[in-house]
Protein backbone atom coordinates (compact mmCIF):
# COMPACT_ATOMS: atom_id res chain seq x y z
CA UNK A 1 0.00 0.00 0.00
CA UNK A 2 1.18 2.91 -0.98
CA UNK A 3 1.35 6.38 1.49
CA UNK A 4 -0.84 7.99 -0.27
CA UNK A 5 -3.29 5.01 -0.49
CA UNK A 6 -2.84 4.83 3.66
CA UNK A 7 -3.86 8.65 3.98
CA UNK A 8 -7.19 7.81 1.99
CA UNK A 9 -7.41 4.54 3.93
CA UNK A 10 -7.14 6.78 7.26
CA UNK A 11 -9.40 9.33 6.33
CA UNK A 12 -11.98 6.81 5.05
CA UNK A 13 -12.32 4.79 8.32
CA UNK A 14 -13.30 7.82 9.77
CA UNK A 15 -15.51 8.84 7.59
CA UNK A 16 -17.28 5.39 7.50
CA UNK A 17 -17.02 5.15 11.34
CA UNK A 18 -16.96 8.54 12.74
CA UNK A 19 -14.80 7.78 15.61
CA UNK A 20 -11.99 5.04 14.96
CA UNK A 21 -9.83 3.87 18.02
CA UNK A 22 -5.80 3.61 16.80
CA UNK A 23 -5.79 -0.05 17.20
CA UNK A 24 -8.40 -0.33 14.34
CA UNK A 25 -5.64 1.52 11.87
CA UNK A 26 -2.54 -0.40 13.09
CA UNK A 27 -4.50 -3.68 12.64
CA UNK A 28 -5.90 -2.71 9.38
CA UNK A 29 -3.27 -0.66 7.75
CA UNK A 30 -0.81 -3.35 8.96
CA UNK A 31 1.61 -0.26 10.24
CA UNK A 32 3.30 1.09 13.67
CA UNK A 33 2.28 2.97 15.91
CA UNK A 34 5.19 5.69 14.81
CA UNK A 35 3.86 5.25 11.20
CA UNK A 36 0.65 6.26 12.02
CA UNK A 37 1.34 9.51 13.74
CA UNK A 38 3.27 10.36 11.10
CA UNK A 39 0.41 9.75 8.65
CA UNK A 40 -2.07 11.76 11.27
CA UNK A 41 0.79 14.80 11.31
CA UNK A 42 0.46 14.90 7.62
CA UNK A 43 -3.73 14.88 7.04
CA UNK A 44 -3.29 17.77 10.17
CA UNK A 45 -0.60 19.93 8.73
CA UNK A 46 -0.54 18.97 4.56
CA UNK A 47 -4.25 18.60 4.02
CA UNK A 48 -5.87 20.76 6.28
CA UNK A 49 -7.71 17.21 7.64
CA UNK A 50 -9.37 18.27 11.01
CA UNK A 51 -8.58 14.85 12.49
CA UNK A 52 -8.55 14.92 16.79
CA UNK A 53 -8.77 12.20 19.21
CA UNK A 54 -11.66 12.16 21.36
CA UNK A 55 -10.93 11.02 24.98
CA UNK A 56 -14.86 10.25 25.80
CA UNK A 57 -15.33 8.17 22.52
CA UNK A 58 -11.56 7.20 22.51
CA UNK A 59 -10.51 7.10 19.25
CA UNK A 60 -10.10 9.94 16.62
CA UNK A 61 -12.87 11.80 14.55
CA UNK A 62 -13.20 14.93 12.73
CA UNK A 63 -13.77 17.62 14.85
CA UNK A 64 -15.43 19.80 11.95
CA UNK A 65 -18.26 17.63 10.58
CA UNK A 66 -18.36 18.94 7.04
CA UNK A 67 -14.41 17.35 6.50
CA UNK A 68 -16.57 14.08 6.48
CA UNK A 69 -18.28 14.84 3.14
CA UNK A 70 -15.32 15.89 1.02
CA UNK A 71 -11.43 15.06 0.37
CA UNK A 72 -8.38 16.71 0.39
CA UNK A 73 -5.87 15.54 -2.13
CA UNK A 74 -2.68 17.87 -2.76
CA UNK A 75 -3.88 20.38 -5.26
CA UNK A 76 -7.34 19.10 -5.30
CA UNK A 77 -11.11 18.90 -3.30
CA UNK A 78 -13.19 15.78 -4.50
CA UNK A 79 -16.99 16.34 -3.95
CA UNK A 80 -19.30 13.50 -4.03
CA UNK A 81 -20.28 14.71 -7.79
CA UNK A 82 -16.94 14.63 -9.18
CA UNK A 83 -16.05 11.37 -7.56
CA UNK A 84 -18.92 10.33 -9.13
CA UNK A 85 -17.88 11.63 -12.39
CA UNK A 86 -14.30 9.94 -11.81
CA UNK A 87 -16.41 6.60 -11.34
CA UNK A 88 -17.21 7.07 -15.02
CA UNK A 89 -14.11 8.03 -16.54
CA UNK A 90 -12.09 5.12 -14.69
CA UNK A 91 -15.03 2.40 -15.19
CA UNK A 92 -14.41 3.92 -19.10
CA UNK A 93 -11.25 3.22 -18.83
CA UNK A 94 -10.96 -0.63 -17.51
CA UNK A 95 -12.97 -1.37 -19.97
CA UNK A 96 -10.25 -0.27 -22.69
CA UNK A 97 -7.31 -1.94 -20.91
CA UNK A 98 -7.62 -5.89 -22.43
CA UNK A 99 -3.72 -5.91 -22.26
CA UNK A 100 -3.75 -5.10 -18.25
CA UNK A 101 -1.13 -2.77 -18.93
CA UNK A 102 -2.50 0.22 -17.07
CA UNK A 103 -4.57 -1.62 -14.37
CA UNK A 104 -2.57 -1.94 -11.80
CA UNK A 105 -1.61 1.74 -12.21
CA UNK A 106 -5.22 2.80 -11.64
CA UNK A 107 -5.95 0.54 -8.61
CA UNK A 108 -4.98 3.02 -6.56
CA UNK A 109 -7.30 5.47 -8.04
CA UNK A 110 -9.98 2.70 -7.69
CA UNK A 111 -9.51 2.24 -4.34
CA UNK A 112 -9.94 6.30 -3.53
CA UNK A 113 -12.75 6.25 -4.98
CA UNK A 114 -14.43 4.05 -3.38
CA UNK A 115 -13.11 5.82 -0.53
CA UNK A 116 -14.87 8.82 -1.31
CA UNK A 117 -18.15 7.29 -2.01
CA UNK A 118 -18.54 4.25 0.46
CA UNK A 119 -20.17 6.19 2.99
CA UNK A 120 -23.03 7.28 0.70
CA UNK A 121 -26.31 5.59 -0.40
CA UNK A 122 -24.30 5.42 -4.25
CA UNK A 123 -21.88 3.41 -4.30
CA UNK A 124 -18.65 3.27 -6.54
CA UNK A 125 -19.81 -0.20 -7.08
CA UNK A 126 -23.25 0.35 -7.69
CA UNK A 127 -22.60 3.03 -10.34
CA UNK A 128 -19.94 0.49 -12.07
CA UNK A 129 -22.84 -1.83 -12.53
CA UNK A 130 -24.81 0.78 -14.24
CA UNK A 131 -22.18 1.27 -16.97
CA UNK A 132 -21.92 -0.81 -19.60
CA UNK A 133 -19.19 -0.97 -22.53
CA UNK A 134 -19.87 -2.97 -25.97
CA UNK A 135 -16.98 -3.96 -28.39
CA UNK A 136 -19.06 -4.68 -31.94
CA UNK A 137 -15.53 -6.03 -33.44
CA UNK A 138 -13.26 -6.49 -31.60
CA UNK A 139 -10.41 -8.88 -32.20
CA UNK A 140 -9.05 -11.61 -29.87
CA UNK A 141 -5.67 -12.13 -28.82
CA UNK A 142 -4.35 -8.97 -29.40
CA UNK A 143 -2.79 -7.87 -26.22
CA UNK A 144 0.15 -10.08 -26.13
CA UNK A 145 2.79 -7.69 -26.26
CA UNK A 146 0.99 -4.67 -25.18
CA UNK A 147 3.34 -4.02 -22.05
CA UNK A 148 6.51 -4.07 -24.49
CA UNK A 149 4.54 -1.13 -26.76
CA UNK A 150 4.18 0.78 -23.88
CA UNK A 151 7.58 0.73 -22.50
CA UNK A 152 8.73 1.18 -25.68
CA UNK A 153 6.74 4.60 -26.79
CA UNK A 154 7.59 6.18 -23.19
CA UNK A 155 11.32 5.13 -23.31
CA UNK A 156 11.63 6.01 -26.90
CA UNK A 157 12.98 3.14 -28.22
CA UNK A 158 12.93 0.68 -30.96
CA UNK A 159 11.28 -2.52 -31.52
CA UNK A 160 11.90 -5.89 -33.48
CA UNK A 161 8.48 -6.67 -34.39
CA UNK A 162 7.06 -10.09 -36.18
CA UNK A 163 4.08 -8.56 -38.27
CA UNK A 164 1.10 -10.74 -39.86
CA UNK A 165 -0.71 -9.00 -42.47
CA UNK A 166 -3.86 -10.68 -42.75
CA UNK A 167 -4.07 -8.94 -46.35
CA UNK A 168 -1.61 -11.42 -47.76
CA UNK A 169 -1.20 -13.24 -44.90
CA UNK A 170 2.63 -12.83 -44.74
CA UNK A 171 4.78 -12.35 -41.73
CA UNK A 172 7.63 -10.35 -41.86
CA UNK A 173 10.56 -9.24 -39.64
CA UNK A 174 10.57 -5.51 -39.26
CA UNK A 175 12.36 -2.80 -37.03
CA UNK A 176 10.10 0.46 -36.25
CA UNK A 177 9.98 3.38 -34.44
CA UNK A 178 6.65 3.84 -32.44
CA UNK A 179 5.30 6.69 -32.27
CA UNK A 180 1.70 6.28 -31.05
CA UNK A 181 -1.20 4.36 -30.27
CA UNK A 182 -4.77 4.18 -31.29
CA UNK A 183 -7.52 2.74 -30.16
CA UNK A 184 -10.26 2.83 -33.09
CA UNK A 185 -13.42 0.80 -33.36
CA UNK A 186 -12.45 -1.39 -30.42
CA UNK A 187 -8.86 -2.60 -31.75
CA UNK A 188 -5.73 -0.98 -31.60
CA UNK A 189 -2.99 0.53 -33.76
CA UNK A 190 0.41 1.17 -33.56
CA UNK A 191 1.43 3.97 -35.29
CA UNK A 192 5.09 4.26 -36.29
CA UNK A 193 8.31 4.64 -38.48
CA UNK A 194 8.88 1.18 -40.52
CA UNK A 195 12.55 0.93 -41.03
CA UNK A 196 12.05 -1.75 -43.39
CA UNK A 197 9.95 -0.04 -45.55
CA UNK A 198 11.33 3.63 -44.74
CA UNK A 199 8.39 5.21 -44.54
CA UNK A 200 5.52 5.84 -41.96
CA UNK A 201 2.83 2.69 -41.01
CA UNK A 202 0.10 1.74 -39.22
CA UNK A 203 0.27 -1.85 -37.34
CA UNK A 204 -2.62 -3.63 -36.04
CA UNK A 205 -1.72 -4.82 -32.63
CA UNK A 206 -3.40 -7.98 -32.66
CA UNK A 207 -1.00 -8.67 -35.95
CA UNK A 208 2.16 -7.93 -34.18
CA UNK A 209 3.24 -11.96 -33.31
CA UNK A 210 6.40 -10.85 -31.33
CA UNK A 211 8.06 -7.73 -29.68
CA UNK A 212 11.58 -6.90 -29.03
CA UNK A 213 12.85 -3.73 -27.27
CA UNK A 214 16.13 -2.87 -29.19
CA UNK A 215 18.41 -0.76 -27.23
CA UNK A 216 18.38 1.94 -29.80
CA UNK A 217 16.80 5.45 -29.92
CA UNK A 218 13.54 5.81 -32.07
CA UNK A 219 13.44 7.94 -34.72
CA UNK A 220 11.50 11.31 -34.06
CA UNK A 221 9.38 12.51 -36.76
CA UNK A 222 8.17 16.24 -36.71
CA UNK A 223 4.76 17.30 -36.03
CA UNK A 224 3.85 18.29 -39.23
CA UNK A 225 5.08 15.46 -41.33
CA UNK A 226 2.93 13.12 -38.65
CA UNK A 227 -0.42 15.20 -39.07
CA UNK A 228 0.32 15.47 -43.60
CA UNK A 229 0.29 11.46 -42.96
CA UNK A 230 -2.14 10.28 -40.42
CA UNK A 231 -5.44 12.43 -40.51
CA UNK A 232 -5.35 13.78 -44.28
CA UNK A 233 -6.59 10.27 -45.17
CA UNK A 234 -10.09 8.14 -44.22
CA UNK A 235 -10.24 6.15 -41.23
CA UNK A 236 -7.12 3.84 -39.87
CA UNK A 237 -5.57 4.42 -43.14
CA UNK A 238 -2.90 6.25 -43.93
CA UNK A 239 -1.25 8.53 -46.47
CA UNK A 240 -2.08 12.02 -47.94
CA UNK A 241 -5.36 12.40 -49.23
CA UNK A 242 -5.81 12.23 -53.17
CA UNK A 243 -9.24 12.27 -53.69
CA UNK A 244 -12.44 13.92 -52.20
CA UNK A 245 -15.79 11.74 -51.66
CA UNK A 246 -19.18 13.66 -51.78
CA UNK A 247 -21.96 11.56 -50.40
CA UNK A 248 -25.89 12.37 -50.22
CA UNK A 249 -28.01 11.11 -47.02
CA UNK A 250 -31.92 10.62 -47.28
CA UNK A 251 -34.04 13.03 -45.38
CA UNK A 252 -34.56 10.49 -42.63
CA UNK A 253 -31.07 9.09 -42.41
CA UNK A 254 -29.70 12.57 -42.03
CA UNK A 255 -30.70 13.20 -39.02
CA UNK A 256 -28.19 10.87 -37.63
CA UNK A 257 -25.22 11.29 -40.04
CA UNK A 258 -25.23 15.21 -39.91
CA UNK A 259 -24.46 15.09 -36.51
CA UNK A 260 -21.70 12.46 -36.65
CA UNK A 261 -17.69 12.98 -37.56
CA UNK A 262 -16.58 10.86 -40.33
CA UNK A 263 -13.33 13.16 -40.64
CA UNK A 264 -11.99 15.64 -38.85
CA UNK A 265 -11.70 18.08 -42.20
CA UNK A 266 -15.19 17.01 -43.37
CA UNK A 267 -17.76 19.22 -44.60
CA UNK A 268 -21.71 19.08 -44.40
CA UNK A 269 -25.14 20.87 -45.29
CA UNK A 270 -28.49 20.35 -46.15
CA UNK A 271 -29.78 20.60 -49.64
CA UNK A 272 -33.65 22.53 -50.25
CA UNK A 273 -35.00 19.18 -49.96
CA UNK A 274 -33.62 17.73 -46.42
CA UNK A 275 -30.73 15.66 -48.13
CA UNK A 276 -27.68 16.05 -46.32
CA UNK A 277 -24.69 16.33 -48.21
CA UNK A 278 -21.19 15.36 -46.71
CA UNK A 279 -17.53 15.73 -48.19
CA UNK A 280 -14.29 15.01 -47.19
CA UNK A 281 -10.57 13.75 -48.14
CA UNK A 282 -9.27 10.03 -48.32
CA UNK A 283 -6.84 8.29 -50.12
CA UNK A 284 -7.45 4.40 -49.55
CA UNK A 285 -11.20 3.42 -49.99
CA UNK A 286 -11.73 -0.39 -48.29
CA UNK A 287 -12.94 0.97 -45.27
CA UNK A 288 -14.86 4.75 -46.54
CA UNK A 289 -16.47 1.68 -48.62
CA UNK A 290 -17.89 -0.68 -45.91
CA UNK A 291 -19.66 2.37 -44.30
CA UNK A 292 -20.96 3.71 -47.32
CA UNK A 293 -22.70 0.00 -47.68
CA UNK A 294 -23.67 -0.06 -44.27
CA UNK A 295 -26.14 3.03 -45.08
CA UNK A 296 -27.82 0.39 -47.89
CA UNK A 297 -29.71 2.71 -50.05
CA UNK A 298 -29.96 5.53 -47.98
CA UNK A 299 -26.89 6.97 -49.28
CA UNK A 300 -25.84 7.96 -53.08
CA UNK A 301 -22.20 8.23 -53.67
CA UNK A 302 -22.26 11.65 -55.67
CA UNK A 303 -18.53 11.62 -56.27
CA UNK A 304 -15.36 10.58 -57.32
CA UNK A 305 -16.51 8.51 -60.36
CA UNK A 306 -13.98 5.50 -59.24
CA UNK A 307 -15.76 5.25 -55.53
CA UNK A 308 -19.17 5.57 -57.10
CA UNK A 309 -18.42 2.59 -59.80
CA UNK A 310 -16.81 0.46 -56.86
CA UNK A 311 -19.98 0.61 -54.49
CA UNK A 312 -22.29 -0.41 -57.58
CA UNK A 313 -19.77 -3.14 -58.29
CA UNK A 314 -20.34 -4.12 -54.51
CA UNK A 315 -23.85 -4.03 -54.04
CA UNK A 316 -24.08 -6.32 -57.60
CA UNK A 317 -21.66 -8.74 -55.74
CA UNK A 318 -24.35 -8.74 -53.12
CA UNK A 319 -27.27 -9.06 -55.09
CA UNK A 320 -25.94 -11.89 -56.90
CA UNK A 321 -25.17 -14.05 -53.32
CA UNK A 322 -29.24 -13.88 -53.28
């Protein structure tokens, strides 16, 4: 346990208990006598904590009442509400974390928390029942060498990677530089400098088959160049964009697309007759065209020519199955 997990600890018996004798915090806390003064002289003098032993009731308590209902941390006051709205984000976040690589770094917040919260009618429990996280795609297996990506990117250093491309199903031996990762309908990707290919790549993580950190320096790429090659383009995909797409929404189906992000250069309006009309960059089309097929016949691909004949071509394909 760490100290500041014991200062919560201390602070929540009392809240919980209103009057806690010291044998209750040795015994729990598992520390000495010595140990806990020093914790008490640090809630007293550091955080303001109006802790004082009672010699009727003996044990200690707050002697203002209202320190009961809210929590000092250095910096910061937690009220019930925004504990409440750090349940969220860190229930949010669990549910992200298939690799356990930042779990055990966020047990601690867990536990304060629940700290703040136990005493009232809402739990931190109760509200993680009432939150609920769906993955519609997501790929097993792919958190094998998670902890080795994440070391890497903070440390700044290269990897040996064994990469499965499931478009040609080859496996090859590559060095790269990481540079980032994304998590993007409910997979990851590695973003990062291919020294094999010299150029800039996205990896799927549940491709990468093996991970070695290389005691070498990655290679920094500027700001700029990074932006130019990872959001000019359509989804996951990479590259600068080369063409623009122009789609038209029904009336009805509008009302849902004009108020999602497709890109983050994209551009939308409404026609005279309700359609909604949405453009935007891309440069490689397999995944632009499984959403434009998802819309069925909703959506008419107004332009480029090329995207237009491929989603006919598809929707053929699919008639023909039938």
């Amino acid at each position: 346990m760490s100290d500041m997990q014991r200062l919560h600890r201390i602070t929540y018996l009392i809240q919980a208990r209103k009057c806690v004798p010291i044998d209750v915090f040795l015994d729990e806390l598992e520390i000495s006598k010595a140990t806990f003064k020093r914790d008490l002289e640090y809630l007293r003098d550091r955080m303001n904590a109006s802790i004082v032993f009672d010699r009727y009731e003996r044990g200690y308590r707050f002697e203002n009442p209202a320190d009961a209902g809210k929590l000092e941390l250095p910096g910061l006051w937690f009220t019930e509400k925004e504990a409440t709205a750090l349940v969220l984000m860190q229930n949010l976040l669990s549910s992200l974390d298939q690799g356990g690589l930042i779990g055990p770094h966020i047990e601690p917040l867990t536990a304060i928390i629940d700290n703040i919260l136990g005493q009232n009618a809402t739990s931190a429990k109760e509200l993680r029942k009432r939150i609920k996280v769906i993955g519609m795609a997501q790929r097993k297996n792919s958190m094998e060498n998670f902890a080795e990506l994440g070391s890497a990117l903070l440390n700044r250093q290269r990897l040996q990677i064994s990469y499965y491309a499931k478009a040609n199903g080859i496996t090859t031996e590559r060095e790269i530089s990481p540079i980032q990762l994304i998590y993007y309908r409910d997979n990851w990707y590695l973003d990062s400098y291919c020294h094999l290919r010299d150029e800039l790549r996205s990896f799927a993580v549940d491709g990468i088959r093996s991970v070695i950190i290389l005691d070498k320096k990655a290679k920094e790429i500027a700001e700029k160049e990074l932006r130019d090659y990872f959001t000019q383009s359509y989804g996951i995909f990479s590259g600068k964009a080369t063409q623009k797409a122009k789609l038209r929404f029904t009336p009805e189906r509008a009302r849902w697309v004009s108020a999602e992000t497709w890109h983050g250069s994209q551009v939308g309006h409404f026609d005279q007759d309700g359609y909604y009309i949405l453009e935007f960059d891309y440069n490689q089309d397999p995944e632009l065209l499984m959403d434009i097929l998802k819309y069925g016949s909703a959506v008419e691909v107004l332009a480029p020519a090329s995207l237009r004949k491929r989603v006919a071509e598809e929707l053929k394909k699919a008639v023909d199955c039938y």
